[in-house]
PDB file of N, CA and C in Angstrom:
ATOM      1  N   UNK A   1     100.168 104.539  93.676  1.00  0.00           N
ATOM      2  CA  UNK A   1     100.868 105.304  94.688  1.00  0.00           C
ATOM      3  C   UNK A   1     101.976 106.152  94.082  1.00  0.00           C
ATOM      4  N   UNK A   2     102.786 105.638  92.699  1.00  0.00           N
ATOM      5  CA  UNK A   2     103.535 106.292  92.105  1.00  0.00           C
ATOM      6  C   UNK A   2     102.853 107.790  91.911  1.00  0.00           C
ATOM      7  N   UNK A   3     101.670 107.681  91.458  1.00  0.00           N
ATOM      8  CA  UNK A   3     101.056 109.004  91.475  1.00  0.00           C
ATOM      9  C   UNK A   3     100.676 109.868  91.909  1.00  0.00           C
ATOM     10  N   UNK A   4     100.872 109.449  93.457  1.00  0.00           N
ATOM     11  CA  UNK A   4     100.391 110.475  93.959  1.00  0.00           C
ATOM     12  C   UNK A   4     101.894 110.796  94.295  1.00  0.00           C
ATOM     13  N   UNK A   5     102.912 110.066  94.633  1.00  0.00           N
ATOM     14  CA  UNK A   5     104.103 110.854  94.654  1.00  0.00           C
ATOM     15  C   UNK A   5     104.604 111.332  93.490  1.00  0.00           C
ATOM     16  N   UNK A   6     104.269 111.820  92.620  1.00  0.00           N
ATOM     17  CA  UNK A   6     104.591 112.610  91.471  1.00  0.00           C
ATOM     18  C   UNK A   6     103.903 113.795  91.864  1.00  0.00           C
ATOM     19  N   UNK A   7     102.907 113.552  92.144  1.00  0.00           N
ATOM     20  CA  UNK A   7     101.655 114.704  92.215  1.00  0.00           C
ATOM     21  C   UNK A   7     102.418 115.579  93.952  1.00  0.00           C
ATOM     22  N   UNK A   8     102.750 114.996  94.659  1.00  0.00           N
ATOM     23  CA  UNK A   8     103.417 116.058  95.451  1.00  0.00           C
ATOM     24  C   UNK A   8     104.963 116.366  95.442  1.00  0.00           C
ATOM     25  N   UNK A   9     105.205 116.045  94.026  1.00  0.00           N
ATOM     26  CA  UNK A   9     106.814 116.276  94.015  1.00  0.00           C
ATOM     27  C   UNK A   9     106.193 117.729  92.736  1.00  0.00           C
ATOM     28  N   UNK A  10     105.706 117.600  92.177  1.00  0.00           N
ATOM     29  CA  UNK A  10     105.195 119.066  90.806  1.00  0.00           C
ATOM     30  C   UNK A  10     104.400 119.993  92.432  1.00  0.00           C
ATOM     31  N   UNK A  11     103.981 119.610  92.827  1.00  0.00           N
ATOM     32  CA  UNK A  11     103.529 120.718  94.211  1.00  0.00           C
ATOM     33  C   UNK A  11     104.470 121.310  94.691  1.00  0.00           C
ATOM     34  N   UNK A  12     105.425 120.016  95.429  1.00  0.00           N
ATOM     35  CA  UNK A  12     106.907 121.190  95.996  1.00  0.00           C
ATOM     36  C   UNK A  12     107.462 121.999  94.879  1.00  0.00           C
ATOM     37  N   UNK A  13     107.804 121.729  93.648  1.00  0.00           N
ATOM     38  CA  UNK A  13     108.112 122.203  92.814  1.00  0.00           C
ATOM     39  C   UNK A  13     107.520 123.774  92.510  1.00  0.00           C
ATOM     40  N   UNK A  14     106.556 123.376  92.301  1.00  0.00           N
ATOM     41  CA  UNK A  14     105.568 124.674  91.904  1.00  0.00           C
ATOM     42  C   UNK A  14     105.714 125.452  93.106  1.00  0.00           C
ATOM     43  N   UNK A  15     105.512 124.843  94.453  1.00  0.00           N
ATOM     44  CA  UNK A  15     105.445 126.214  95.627  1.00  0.00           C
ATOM     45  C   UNK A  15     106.999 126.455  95.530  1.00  0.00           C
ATOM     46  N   UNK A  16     107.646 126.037  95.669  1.00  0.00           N
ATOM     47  CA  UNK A  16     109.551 126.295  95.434  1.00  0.00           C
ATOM     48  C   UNK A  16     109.654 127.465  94.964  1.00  0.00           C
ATOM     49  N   UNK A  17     109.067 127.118  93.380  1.00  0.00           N
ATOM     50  CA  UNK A  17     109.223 128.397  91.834  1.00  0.00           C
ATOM     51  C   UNK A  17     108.573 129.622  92.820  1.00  0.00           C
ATOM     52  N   UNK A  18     107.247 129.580  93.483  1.00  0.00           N
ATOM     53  CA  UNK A  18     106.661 131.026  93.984  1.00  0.00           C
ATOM     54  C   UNK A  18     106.986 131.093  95.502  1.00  0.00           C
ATOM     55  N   UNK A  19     107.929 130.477  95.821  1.00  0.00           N
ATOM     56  CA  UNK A  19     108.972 130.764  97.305  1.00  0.00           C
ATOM     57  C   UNK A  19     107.811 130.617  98.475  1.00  0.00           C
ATOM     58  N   UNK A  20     107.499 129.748  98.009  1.00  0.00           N
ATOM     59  CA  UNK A  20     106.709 129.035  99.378  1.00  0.00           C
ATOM     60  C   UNK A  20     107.150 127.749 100.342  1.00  0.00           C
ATOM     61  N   UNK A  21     108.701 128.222 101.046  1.00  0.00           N
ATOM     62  CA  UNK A  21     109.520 127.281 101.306  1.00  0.00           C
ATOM     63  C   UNK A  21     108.941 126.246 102.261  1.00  0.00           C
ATOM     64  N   UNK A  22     108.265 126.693 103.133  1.00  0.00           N
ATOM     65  CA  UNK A  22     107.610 125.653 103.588  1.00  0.00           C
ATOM     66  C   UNK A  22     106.524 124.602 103.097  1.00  0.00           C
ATOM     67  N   UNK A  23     105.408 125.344 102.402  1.00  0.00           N
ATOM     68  CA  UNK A  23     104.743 124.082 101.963  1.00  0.00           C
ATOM     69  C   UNK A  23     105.376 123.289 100.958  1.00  0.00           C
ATOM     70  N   UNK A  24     106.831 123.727  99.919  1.00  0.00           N
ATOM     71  CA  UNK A  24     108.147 122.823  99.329  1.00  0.00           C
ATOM     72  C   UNK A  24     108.351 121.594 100.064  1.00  0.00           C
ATOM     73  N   UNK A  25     108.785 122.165 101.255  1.00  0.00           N
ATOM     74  CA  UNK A  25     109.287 120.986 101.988  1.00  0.00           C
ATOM     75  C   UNK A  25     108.492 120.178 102.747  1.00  0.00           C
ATOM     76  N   UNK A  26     107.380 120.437 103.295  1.00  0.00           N
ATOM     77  CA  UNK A  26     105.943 119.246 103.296  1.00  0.00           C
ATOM     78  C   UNK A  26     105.682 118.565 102.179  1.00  0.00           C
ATOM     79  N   UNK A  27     105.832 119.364 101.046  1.00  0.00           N
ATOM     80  CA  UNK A  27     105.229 118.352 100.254  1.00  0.00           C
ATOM     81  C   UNK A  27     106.278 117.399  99.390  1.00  0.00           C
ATOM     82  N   UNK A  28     107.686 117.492  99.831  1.00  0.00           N
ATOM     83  CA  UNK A  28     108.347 117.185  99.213  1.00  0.00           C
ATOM     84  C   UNK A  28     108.566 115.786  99.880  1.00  0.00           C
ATOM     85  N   UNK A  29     108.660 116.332 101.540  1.00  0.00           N
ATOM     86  CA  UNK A  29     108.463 114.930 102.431  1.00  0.00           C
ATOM     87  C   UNK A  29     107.853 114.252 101.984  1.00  0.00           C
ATOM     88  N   UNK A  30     106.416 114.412 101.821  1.00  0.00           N
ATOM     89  CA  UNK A  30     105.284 113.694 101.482  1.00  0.00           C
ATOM     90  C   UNK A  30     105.603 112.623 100.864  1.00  0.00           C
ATOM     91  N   UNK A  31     106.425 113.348  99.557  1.00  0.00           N
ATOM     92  CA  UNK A  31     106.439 112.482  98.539  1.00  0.00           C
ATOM     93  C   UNK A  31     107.473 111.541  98.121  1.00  0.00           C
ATOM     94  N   UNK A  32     108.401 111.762  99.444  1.00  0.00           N
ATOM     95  CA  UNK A  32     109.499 110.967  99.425  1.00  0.00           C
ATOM     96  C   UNK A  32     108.968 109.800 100.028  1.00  0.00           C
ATOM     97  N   UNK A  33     107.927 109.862 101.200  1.00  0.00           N
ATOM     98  CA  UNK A  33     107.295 108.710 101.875  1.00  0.00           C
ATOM     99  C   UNK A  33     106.746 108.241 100.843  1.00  0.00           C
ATOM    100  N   UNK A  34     105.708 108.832 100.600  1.00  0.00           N
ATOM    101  CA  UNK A  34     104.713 107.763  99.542  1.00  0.00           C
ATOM    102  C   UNK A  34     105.472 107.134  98.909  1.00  0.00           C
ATOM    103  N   UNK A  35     106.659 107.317  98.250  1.00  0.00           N
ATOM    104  CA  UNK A  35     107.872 106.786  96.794  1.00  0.00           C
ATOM    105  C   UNK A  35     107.678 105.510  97.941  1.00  0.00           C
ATOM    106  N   UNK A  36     108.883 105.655  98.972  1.00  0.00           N
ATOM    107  CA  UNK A  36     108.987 104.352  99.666  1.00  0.00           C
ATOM    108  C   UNK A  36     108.112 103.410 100.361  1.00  0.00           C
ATOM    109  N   UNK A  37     106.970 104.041 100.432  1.00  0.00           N
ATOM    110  CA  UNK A  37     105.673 103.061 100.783  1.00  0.00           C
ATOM    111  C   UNK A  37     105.792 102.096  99.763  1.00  0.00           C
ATOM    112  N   UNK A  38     105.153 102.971  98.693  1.00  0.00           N
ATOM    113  CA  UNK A  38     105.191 102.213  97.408  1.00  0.00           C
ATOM    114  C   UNK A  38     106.057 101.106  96.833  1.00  0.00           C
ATOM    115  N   UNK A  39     107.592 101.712  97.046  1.00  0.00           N
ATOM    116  CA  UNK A  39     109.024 100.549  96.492  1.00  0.00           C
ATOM    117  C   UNK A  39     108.338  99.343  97.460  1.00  0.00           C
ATOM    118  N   UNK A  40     108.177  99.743  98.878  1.00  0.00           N
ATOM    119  CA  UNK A  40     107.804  98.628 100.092  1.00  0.00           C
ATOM    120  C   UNK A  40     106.987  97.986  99.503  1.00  0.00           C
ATOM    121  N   UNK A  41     105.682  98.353  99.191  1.00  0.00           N
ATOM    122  CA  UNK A  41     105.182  97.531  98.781  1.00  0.00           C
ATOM    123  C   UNK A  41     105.206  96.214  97.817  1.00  0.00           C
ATOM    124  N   UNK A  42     105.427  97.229  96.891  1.00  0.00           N
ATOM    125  CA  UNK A  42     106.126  95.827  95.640  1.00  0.00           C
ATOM    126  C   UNK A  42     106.760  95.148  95.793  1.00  0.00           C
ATOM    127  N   UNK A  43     108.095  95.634  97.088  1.00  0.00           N
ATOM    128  CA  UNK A  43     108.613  94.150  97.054  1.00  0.00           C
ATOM    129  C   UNK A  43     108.230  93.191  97.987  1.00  0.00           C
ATOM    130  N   UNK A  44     107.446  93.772  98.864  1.00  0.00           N
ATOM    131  CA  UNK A  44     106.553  92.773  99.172  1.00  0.00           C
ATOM    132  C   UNK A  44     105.583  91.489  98.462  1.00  0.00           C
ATOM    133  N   UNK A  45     104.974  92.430  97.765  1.00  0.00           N
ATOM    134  CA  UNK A  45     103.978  91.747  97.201  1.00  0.00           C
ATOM    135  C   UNK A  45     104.854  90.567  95.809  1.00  0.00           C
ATOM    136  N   UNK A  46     106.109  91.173  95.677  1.00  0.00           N
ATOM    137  CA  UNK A  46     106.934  90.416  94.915  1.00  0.00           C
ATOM    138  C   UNK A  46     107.966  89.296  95.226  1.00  0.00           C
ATOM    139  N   UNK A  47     107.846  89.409  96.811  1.00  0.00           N
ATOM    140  CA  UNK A  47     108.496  88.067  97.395  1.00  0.00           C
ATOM    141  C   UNK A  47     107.262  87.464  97.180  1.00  0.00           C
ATOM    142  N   UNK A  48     105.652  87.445  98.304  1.00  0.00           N
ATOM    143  CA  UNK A  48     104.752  86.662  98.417  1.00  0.00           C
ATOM    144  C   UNK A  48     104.493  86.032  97.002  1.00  0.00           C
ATOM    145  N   UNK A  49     104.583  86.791  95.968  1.00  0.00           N
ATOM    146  CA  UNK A  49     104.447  86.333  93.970  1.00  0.00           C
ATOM    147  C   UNK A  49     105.209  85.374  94.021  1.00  0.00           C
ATOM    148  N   UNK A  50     106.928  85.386  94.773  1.00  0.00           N
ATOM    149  CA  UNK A  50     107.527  84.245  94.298  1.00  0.00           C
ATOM    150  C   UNK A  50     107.402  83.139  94.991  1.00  0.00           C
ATOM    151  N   UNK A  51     107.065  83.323  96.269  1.00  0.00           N
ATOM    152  CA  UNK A  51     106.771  82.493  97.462  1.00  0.00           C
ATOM    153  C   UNK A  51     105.379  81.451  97.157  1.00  0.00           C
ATOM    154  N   UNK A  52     104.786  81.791  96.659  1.00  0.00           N
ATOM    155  CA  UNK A  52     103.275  80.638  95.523  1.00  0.00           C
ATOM    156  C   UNK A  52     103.898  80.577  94.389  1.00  0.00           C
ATOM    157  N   UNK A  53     105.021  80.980  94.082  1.00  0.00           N
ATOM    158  CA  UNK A  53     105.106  79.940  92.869  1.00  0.00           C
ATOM    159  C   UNK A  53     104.955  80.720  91.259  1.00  0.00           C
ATOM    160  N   UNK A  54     104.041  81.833  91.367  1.00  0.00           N
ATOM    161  CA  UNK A  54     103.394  82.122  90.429  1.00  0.00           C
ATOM    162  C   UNK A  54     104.614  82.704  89.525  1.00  0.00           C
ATOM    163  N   UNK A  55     104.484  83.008  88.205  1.00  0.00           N
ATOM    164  CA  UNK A  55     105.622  83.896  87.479  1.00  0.00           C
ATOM    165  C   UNK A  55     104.596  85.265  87.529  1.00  0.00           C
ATOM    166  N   UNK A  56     106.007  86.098  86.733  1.00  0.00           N
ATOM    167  CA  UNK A  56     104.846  87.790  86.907  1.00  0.00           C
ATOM    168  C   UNK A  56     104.665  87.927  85.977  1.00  0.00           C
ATOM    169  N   UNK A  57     103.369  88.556  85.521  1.00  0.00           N
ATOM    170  CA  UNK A  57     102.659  88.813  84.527  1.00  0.00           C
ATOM    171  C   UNK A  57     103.086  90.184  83.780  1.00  0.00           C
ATOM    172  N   UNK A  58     103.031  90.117  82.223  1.00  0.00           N
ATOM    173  CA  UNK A  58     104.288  91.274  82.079  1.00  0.00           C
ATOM    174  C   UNK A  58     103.080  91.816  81.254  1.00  0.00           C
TER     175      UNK A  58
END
């Protein structure tokens, strides 16, 4: 998921550079959600990791 919010943060970027202010700021949204889906997730999935017990695998 990190990747695809990278992938629409070089989009806003790129439409920005050729003044395409709006699709900038769609895609910039975008990619601010996906970031925090993502953080959400992990720490989800990183309480339930500690919650069984398990250690994390490095």
């Amino acid at each position: 998921m990190i990747g695809w919010a990278v992938t629409f943060l070089v989009v806003a970027l790129i439409a920005a550079l050729l003044g395409f202010g709006g699709i900038a700021g769609t895609a910039m949204e975008a990619a601010k959600v996906v970031f925090f889906v993502a953080i959400a997730l992990f720490l989800i999935s990183a309480v339930f990791g500690v919650m069984r017990g398990r250690s994390p695998r490095l």
